[in-house]
Protein backbone atom coordinates (compact mmCIF):
# COMPACT_ATOMS: atom_id res chain seq x y z
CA UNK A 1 7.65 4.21 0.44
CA UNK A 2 9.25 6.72 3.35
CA UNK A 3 12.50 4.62 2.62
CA UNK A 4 14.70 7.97 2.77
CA UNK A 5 12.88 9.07 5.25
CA UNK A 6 13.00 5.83 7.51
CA UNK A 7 16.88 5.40 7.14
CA UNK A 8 17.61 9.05 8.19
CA UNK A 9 15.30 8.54 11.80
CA UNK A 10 16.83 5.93 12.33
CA UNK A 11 20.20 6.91 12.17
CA UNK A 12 19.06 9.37 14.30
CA UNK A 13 17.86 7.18 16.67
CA UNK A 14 20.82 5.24 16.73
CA UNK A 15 23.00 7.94 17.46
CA UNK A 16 20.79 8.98 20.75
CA UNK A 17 21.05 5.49 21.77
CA UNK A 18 24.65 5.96 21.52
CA UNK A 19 24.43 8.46 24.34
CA UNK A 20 25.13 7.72 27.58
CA UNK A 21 22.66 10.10 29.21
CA UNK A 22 20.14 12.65 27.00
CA UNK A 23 20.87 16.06 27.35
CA UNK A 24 19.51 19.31 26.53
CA UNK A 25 22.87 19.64 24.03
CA UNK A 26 22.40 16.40 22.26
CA UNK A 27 18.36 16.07 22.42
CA UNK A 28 18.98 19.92 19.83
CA UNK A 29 21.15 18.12 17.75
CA UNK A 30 18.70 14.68 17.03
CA UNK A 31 16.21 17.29 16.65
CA UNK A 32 17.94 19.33 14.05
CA UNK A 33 18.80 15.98 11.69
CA UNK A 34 14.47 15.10 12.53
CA UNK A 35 13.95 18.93 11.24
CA UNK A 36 16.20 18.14 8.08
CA UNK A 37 15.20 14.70 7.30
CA UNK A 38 11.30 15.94 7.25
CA UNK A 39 12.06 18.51 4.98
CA UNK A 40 14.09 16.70 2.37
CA UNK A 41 11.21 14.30 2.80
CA UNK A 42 8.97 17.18 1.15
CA UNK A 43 7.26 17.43 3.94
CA UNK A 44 5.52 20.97 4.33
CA UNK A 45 7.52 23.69 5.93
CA UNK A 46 4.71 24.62 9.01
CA UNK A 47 4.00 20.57 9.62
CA UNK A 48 7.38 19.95 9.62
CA UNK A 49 7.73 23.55 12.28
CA UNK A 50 4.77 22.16 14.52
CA UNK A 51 6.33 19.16 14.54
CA UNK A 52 9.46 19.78 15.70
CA UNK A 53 8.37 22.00 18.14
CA UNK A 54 5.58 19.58 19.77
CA UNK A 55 8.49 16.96 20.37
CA UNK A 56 11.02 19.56 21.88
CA UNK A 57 8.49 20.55 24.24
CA UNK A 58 7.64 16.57 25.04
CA UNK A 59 11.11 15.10 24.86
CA UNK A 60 13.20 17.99 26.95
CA UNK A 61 10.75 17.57 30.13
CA UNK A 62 12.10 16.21 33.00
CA UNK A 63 10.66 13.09 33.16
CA UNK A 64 12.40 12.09 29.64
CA UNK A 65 15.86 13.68 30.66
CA UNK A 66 16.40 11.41 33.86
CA UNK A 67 13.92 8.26 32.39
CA UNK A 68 15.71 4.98 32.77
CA UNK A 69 15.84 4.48 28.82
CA UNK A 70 15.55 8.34 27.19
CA UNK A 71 16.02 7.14 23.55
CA UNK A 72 13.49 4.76 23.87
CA UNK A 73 11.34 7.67 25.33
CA UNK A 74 12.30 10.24 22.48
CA UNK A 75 11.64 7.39 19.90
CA UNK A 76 7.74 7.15 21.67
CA UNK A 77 7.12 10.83 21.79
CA UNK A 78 8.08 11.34 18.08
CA UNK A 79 6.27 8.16 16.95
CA UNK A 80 3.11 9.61 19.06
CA UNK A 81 3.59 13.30 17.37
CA UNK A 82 4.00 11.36 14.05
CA UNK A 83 0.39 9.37 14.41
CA UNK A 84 -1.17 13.07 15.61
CA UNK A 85 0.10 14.68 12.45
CA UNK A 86 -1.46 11.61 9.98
CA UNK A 87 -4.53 11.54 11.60
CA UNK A 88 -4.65 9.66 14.58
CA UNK A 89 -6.91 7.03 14.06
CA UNK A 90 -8.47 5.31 10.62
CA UNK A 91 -10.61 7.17 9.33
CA UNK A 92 -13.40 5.44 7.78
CA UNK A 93 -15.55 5.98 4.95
CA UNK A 94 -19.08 7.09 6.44
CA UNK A 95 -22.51 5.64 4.82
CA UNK A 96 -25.91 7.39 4.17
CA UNK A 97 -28.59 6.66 6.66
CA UNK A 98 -30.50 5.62 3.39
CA UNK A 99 -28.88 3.77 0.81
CA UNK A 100 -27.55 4.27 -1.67
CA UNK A 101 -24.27 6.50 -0.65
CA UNK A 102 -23.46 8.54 -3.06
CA UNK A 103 -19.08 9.17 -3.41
CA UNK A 104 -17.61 11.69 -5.52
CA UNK A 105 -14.36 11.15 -6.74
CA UNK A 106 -12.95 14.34 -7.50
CA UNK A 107 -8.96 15.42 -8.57
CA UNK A 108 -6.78 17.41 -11.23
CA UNK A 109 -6.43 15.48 -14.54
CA UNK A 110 -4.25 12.76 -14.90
CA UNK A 111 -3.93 11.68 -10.59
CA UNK A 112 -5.32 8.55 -11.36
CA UNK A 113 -9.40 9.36 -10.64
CA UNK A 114 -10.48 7.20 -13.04
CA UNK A 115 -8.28 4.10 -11.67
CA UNK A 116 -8.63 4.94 -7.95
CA UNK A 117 -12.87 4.89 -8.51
CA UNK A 118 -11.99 1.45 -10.23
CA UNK A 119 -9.64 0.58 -7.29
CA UNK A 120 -12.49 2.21 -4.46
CA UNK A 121 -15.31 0.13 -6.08
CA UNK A 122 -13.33 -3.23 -5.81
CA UNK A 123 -12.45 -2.45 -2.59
CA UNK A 124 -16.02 -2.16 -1.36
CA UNK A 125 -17.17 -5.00 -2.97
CA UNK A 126 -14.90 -7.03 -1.54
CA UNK A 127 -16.05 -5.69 1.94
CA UNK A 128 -19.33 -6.44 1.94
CA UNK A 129 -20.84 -3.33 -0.40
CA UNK A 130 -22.50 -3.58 -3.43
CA UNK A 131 -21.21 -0.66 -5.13
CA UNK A 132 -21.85 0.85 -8.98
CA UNK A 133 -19.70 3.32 -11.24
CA UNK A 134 -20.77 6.52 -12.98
CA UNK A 135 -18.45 8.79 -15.27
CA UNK A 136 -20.16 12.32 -15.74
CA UNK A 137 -17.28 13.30 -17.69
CA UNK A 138 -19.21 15.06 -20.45
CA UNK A 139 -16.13 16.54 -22.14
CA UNK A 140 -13.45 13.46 -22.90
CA UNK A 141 -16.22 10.87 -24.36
CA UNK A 142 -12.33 8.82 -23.51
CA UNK A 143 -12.95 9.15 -19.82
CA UNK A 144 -16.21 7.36 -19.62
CA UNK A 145 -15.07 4.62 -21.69
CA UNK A 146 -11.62 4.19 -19.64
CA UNK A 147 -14.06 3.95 -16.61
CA UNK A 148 -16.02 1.16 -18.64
CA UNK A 149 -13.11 -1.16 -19.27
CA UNK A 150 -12.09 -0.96 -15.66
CA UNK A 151 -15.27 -1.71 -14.00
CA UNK A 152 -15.86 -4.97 -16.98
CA UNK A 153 -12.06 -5.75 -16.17
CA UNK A 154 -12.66 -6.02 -11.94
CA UNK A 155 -16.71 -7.12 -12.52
CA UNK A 156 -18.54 -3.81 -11.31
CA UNK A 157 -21.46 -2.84 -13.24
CA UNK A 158 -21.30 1.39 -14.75
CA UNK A 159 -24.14 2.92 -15.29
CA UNK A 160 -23.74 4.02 -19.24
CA UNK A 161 -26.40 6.67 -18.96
CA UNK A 162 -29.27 7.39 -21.69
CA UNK A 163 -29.17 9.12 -24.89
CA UNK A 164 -30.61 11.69 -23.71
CA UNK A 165 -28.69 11.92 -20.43
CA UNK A 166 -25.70 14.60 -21.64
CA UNK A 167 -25.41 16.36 -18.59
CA UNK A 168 -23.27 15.59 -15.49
CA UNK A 169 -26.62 15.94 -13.35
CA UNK A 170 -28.62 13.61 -15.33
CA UNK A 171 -25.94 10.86 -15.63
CA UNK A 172 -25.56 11.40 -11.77
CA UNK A 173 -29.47 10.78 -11.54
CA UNK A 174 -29.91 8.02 -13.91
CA UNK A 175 -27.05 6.13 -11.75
CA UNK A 176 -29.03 6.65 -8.70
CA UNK A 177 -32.13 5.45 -10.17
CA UNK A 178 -30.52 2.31 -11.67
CA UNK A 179 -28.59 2.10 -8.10
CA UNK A 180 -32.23 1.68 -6.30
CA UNK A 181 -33.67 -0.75 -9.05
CA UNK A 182 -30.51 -3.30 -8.47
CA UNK A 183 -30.38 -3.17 -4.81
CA UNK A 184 -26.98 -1.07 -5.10
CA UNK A 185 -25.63 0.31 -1.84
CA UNK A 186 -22.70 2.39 -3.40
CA UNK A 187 -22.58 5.29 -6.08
CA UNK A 188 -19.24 6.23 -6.87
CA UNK A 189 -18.97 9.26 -9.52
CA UNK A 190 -16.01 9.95 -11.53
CA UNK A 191 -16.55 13.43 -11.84
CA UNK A 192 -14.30 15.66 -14.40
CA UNK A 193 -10.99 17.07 -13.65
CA UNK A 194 -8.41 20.10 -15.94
CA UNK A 195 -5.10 19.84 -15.71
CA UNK A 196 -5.04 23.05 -13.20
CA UNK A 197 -8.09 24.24 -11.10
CA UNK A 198 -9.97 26.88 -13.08
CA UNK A 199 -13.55 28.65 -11.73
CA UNK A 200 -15.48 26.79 -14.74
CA UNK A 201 -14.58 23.33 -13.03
CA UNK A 202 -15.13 24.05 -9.41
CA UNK A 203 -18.56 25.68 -10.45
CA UNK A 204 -19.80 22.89 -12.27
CA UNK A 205 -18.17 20.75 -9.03
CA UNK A 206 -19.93 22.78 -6.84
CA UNK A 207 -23.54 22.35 -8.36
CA UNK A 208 -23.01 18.60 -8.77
CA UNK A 209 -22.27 18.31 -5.20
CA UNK A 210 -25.59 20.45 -4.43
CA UNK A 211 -27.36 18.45 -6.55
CA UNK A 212 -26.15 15.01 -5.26
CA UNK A 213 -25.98 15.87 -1.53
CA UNK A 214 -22.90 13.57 -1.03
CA UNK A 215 -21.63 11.58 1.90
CA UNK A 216 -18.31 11.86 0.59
CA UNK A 217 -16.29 13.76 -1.60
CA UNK A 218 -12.87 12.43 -1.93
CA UNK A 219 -10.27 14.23 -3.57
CA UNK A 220 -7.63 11.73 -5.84
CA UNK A 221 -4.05 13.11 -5.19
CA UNK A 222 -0.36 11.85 -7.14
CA UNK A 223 2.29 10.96 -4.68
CA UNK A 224 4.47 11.83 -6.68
CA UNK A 225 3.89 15.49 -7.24
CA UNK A 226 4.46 15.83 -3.65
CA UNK A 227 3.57 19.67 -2.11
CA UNK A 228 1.82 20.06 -5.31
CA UNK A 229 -1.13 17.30 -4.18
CA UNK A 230 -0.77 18.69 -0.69
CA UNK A 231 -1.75 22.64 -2.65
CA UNK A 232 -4.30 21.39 -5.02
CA UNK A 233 -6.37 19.54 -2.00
CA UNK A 234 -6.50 22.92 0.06
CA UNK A 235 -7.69 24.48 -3.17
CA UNK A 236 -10.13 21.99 -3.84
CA UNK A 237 -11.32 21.79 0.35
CA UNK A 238 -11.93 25.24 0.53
CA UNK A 239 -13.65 25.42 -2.82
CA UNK A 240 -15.43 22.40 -2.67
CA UNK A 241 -15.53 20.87 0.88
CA UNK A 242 -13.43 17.62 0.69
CA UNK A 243 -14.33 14.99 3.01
CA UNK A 244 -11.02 12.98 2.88
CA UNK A 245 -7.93 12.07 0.51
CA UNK A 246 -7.14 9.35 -1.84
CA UNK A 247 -3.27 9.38 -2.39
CA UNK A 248 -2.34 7.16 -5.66
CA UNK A 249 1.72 6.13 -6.92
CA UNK A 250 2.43 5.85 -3.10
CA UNK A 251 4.48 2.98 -4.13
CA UNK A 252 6.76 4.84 -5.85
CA UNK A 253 7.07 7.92 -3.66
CA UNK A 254 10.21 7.47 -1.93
CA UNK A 255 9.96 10.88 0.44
CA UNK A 256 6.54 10.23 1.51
CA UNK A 257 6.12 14.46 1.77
CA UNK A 258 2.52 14.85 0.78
CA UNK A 259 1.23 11.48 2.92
CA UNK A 260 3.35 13.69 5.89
CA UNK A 261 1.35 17.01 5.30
CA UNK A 262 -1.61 16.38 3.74
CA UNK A 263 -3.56 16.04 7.29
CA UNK A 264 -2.21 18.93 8.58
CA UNK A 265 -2.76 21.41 6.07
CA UNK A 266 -6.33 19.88 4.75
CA UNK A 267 -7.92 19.03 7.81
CA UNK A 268 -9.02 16.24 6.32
CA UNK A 269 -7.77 12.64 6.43
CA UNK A 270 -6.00 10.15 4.52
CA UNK A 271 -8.36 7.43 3.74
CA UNK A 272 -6.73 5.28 1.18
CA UNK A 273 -3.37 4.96 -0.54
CA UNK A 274 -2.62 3.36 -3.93
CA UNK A 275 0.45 1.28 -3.83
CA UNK A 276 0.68 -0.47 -7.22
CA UNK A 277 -1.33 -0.89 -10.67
CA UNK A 278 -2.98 -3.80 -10.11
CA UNK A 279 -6.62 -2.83 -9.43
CA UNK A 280 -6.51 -4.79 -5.78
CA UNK A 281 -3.14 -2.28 -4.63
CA UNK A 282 -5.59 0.25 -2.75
CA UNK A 283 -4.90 -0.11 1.35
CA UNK A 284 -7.05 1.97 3.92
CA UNK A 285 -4.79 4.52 5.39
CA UNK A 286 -4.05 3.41 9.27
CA UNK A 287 -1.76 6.45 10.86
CA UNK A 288 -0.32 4.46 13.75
CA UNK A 289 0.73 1.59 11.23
CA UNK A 290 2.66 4.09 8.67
CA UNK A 291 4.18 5.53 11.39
CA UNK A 292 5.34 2.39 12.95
CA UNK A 293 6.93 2.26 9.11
CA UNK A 294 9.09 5.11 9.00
CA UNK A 295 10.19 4.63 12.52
CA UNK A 296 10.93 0.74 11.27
CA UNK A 297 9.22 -0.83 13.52
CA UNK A 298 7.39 -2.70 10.90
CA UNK A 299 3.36 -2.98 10.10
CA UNK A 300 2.97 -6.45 11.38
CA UNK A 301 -0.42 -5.93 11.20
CA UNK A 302 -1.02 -5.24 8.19
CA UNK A 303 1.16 -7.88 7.20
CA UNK A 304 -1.12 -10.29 9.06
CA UNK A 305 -4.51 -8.68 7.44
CA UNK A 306 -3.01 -9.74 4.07
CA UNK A 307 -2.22 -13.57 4.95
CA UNK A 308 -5.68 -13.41 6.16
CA UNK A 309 -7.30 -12.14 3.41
CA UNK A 310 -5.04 -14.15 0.71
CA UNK A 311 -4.11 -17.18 2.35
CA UNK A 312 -6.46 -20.22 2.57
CA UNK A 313 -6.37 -21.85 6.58
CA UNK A 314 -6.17 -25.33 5.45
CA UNK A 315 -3.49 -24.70 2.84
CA UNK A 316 -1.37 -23.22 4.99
CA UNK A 317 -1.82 -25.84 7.78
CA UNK A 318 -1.60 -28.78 5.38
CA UNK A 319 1.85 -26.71 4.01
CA UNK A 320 3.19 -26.90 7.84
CA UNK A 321 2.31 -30.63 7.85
CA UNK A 322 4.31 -31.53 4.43
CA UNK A 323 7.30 -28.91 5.90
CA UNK A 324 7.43 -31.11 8.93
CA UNK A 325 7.19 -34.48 7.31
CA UNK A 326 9.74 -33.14 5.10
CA UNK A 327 7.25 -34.13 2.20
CA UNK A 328 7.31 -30.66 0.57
CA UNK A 329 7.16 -31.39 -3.78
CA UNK A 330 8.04 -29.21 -6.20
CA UNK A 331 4.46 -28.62 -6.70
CA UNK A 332 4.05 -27.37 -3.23
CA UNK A 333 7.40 -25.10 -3.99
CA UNK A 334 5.11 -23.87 -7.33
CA UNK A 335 1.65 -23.19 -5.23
CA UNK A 336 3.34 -21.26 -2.28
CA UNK A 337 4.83 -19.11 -4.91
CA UNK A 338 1.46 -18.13 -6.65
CA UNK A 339 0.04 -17.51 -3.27
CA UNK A 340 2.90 -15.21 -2.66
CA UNK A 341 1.81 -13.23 -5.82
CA UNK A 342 -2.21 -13.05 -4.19
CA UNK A 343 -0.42 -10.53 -1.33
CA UNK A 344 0.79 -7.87 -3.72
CA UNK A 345 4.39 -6.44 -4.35
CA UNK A 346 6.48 -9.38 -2.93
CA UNK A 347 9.41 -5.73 -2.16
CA UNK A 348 5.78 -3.91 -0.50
CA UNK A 349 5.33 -6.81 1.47
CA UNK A 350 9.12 -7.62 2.71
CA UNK A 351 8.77 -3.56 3.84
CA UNK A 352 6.31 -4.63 6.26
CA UNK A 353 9.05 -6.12 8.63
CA UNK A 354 10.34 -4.75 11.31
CA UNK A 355 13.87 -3.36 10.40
CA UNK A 356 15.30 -4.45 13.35
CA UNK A 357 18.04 -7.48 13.85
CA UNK A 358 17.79 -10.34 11.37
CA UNK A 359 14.79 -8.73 9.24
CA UNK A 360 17.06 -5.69 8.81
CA UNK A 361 18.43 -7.24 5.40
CA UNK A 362 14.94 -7.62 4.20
CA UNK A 363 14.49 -3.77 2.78
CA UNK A 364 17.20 -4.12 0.52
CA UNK A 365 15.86 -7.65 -1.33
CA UNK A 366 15.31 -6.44 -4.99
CA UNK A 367 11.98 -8.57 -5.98
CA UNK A 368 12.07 -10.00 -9.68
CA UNK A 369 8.12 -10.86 -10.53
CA UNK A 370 9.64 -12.55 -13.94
CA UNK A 371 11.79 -14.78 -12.35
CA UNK A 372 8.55 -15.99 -10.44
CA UNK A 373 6.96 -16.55 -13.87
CA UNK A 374 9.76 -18.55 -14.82
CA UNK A 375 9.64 -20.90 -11.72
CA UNK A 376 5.79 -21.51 -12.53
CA UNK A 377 6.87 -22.10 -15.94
CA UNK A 378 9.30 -24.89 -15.38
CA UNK A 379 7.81 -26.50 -12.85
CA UNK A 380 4.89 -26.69 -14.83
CA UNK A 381 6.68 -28.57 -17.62
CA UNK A 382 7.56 -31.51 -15.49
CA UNK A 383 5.36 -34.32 -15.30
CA UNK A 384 3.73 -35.01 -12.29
CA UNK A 385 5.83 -38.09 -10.81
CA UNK A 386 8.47 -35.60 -11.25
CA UNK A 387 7.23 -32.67 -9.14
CA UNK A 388 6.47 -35.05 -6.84
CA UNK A 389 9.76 -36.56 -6.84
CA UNK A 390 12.53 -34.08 -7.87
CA UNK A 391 15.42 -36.81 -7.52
CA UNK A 392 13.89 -38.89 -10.77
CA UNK A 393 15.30 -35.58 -13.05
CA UNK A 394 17.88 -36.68 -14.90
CA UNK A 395 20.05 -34.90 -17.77
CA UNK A 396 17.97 -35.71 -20.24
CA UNK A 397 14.65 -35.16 -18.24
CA UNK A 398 16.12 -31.47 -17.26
CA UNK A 399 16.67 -30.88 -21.38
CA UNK A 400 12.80 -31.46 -21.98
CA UNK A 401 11.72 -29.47 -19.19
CA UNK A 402 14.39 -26.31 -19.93
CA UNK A 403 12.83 -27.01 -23.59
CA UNK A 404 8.51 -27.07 -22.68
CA UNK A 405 9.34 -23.97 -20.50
CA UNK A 406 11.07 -21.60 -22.56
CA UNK A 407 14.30 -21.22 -20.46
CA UNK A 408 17.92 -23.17 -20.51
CA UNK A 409 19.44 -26.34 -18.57
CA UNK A 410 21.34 -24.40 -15.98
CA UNK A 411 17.70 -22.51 -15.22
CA UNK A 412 16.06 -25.16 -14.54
CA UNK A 413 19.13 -26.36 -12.37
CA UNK A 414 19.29 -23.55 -10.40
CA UNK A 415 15.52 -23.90 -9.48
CA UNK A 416 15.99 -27.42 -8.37
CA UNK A 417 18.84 -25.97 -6.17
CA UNK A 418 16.81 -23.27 -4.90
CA UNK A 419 14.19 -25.63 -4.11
CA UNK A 420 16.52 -28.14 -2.23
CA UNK A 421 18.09 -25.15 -0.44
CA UNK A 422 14.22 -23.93 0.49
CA UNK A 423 13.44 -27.04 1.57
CA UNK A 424 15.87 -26.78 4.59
CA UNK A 425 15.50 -23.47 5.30
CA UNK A 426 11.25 -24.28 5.72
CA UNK A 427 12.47 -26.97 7.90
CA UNK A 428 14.91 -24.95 10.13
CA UNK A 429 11.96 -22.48 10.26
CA UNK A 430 9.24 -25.25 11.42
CA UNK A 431 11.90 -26.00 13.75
CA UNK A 432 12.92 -22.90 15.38
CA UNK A 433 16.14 -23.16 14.31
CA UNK A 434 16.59 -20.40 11.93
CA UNK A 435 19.70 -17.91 12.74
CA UNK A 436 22.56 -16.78 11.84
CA UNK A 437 26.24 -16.28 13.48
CA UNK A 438 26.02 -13.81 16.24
CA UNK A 439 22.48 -13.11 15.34
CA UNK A 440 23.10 -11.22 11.97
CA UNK A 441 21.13 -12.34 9.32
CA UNK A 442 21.65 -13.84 5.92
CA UNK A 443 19.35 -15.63 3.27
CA UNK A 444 20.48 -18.89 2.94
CA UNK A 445 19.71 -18.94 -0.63
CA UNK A 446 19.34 -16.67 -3.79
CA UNK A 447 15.66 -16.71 -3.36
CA UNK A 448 13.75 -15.87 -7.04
CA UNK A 449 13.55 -12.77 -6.94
């Protein structure tokens, strides 16, 4: 995401760097390419004014013009002006005083409501909140049943509702009452949605939310529609009183336009993104960490959260040992590519490097999640002596294993080559030795993917 964008700033930035002093002349010109590249970014025509004007008035003061490093200066102010127009800070989702706290999930038809309440739910859970799903779709009997098989599928309990329950209302109060009984701390409603905003579904909206009395409302948005989500959630905030903005497919939004304007024109923050299918690809929305992003300086943080989160301690201390001992198997190559596959999009996760010197490279590493399946595959096939000892794999022995795992001879050589090449890279890197020639850098290996 914000590729497009990202590349253009930073050309931008390189050019000012170029510079041997900042002038008033050459400060109008980055600013003109900034102006452009927001635009064909999709980013809303007043943010994008505001913007540029906010950062004009910041970077042409005197104390930038004769600063020691002015680039470096211009590059802060816009980063700074760039948090201020996301949001500033992370903006949280608030709780009841009394549990439970009720969440409606509200959106047009077909943003991905359903999913993203699937998405929101495991989220919770897995910090610490006990949450349950309702659908009060009355009209599509195939909306409440899609909700079903994702809360089975990620092992949150839906409230079904009673025979007699065919009203949005009652559903809304049965999973309130069922919510109390188990101890629940979370109600998240999957309310209905048209495929345009229409009176009839911002009444029936309205009452729901009078009835429920809310903590939050959170409007679903698609990426990929761009000014379009930006449009619909100012309908749908001054209709309805939205209390924040869940923005799905950001994974495949390449501009990053309606992420850009979305605070601006709402008044109301970004509080989670959806960056993949899988039902764990929902992030909290940290400004100062997306903009870090587009200006590629990277969202080590982030990238740290997820080792965290996926990575067992004594695994990866135990890996560290075998790297140094050079005593790294095949079945070690095997598990440290499954626990790759725990932290998401392997290309989601390379974009979390800083684009700068030998990480530049990284952004442009195509990932190939079947070619990951096919490693597992073939390792799996060998017998353990041989995992644990690649050098016993013979001719014969790499027929039987291209033959258990579905793929040919030369794949299976060209993962024991990959392997022996990762092997010394690992070690170079437990080392401190890893570089390249005159500090540019270059993958010593056709990684899998």
């Amino acid at each position: 995401m914000f590729d497009t964008l990202s590349d253009k700033l930073q050309r931008v930035f390189k050019n000012l760097r170029g510079e041997g002093k900042l002038t008033a002349e050459n400060m109008e010109a980055a600013l003109k390419e900034i102006r452009v590249a927001l635009l064909e970014a999709d980013v809303h025509f007043k943010v994008v004014k505001t913007f540029i004007e906010n950062v004009k008035q910041k970077a042409l003061g005197q104390e930038v013009l004769t600063a020691f490093s002015p680039a470096q200066q211009v590059t802060k102010i816009v980063k700074d002006e760039m948090i201020t127009m996301l949001g500033t800070h992370t903006s949280r989702l608030r709780t009841a005083n009394m549990p439970p706290t009720v969440v409606m999930i509200v959106g047009l038809q077909g943003s991905g409501k359903t999913t993203s309440t699937g998405k929101l739910a495991r989220y919770l859970s897995k910090n610490g909140h006990r949450p349950i799903v309702v659908s009060v779709d009355v009209y599509r009997p195939a909306a409440r049943k899609q909700l079903s098989v994702v809360a089975n599928e990620i092992g949150i309990p839906v409230y079904e509702g009673l025979p007699e329950e065919t009203k949005p209302a009652e559903l809304a109060r049965g999973a309130k009452r069922e919510a109390q009984q188990a101890g629940r701390d979370m109600i998240l409603v999957d309310t209905a949605g048209r495929l345009h905003i229409d009176d009839d579904l911002m009444t029936e909206l309205s009452q729901l939310k009078d009835q429920l009395q809310p903590t939050e409302i959170l409007f679903v948005a698609d990426a990929m529609t761009g000014q379009d989500a930006v449009k619909s959630a100012a309908e749908f905030h001054s209709r309805l009183g939205i209390t924040g903005v869940i923005l799905t497919k950001m994974d495949g939004d390449a501009r990053g336009g309606a992420a850009l304007s979305i605070r601006q024109i709402t008044g109301q923050p970004l509080k989670f993104v959806g960056t993949g299918e899988k039902f764990d690809a929902l992030e909290a929305f940290h400004p100062d960490r997306v903009a870090s992003r587009i200006l590629g300086m990277g969202d080590v943080l982030g990238f740290i959260e997820k080792m965290e989160e996926n990575i067992d301690r004594k695994s990866a201390e135990e890996m560290q040992r075998k790297l140094i001992t050079d005593d790294f198997t095949l079945e070690d190559f095997r598990d440290q590519l499954k626990q790759l596959r725990k932290l998401g999009p392997l290309e989601s996760l390379l974009g979390m490097m800083p684009q700068v010197g030998m990480l530049k490279e990284l952004k442009n590493v195509k990932v190939d999640e079947k070619e990951i399946t096919r490693v597992v595959a073939i390792v799996d096939s060998m017998t353990p002596r041989e995992r644990a000892n690649h050098m016993l794999i013979n001719g014969s022995r790499r027929r039987r294993i291209a033959k258990g795992s579905g793929t040919s001879v030369q794949e299976v050589n060209s993962l024991l080559k990959q392997y022996g090449q990762t092997r010394k890279m690992m070690k170079s890197v437990s080392g401190g030795l890893l570089g390249g020639k005159k500090g540019k850098f270059k993958l010593p290996f056709q990684m899998p993917f």
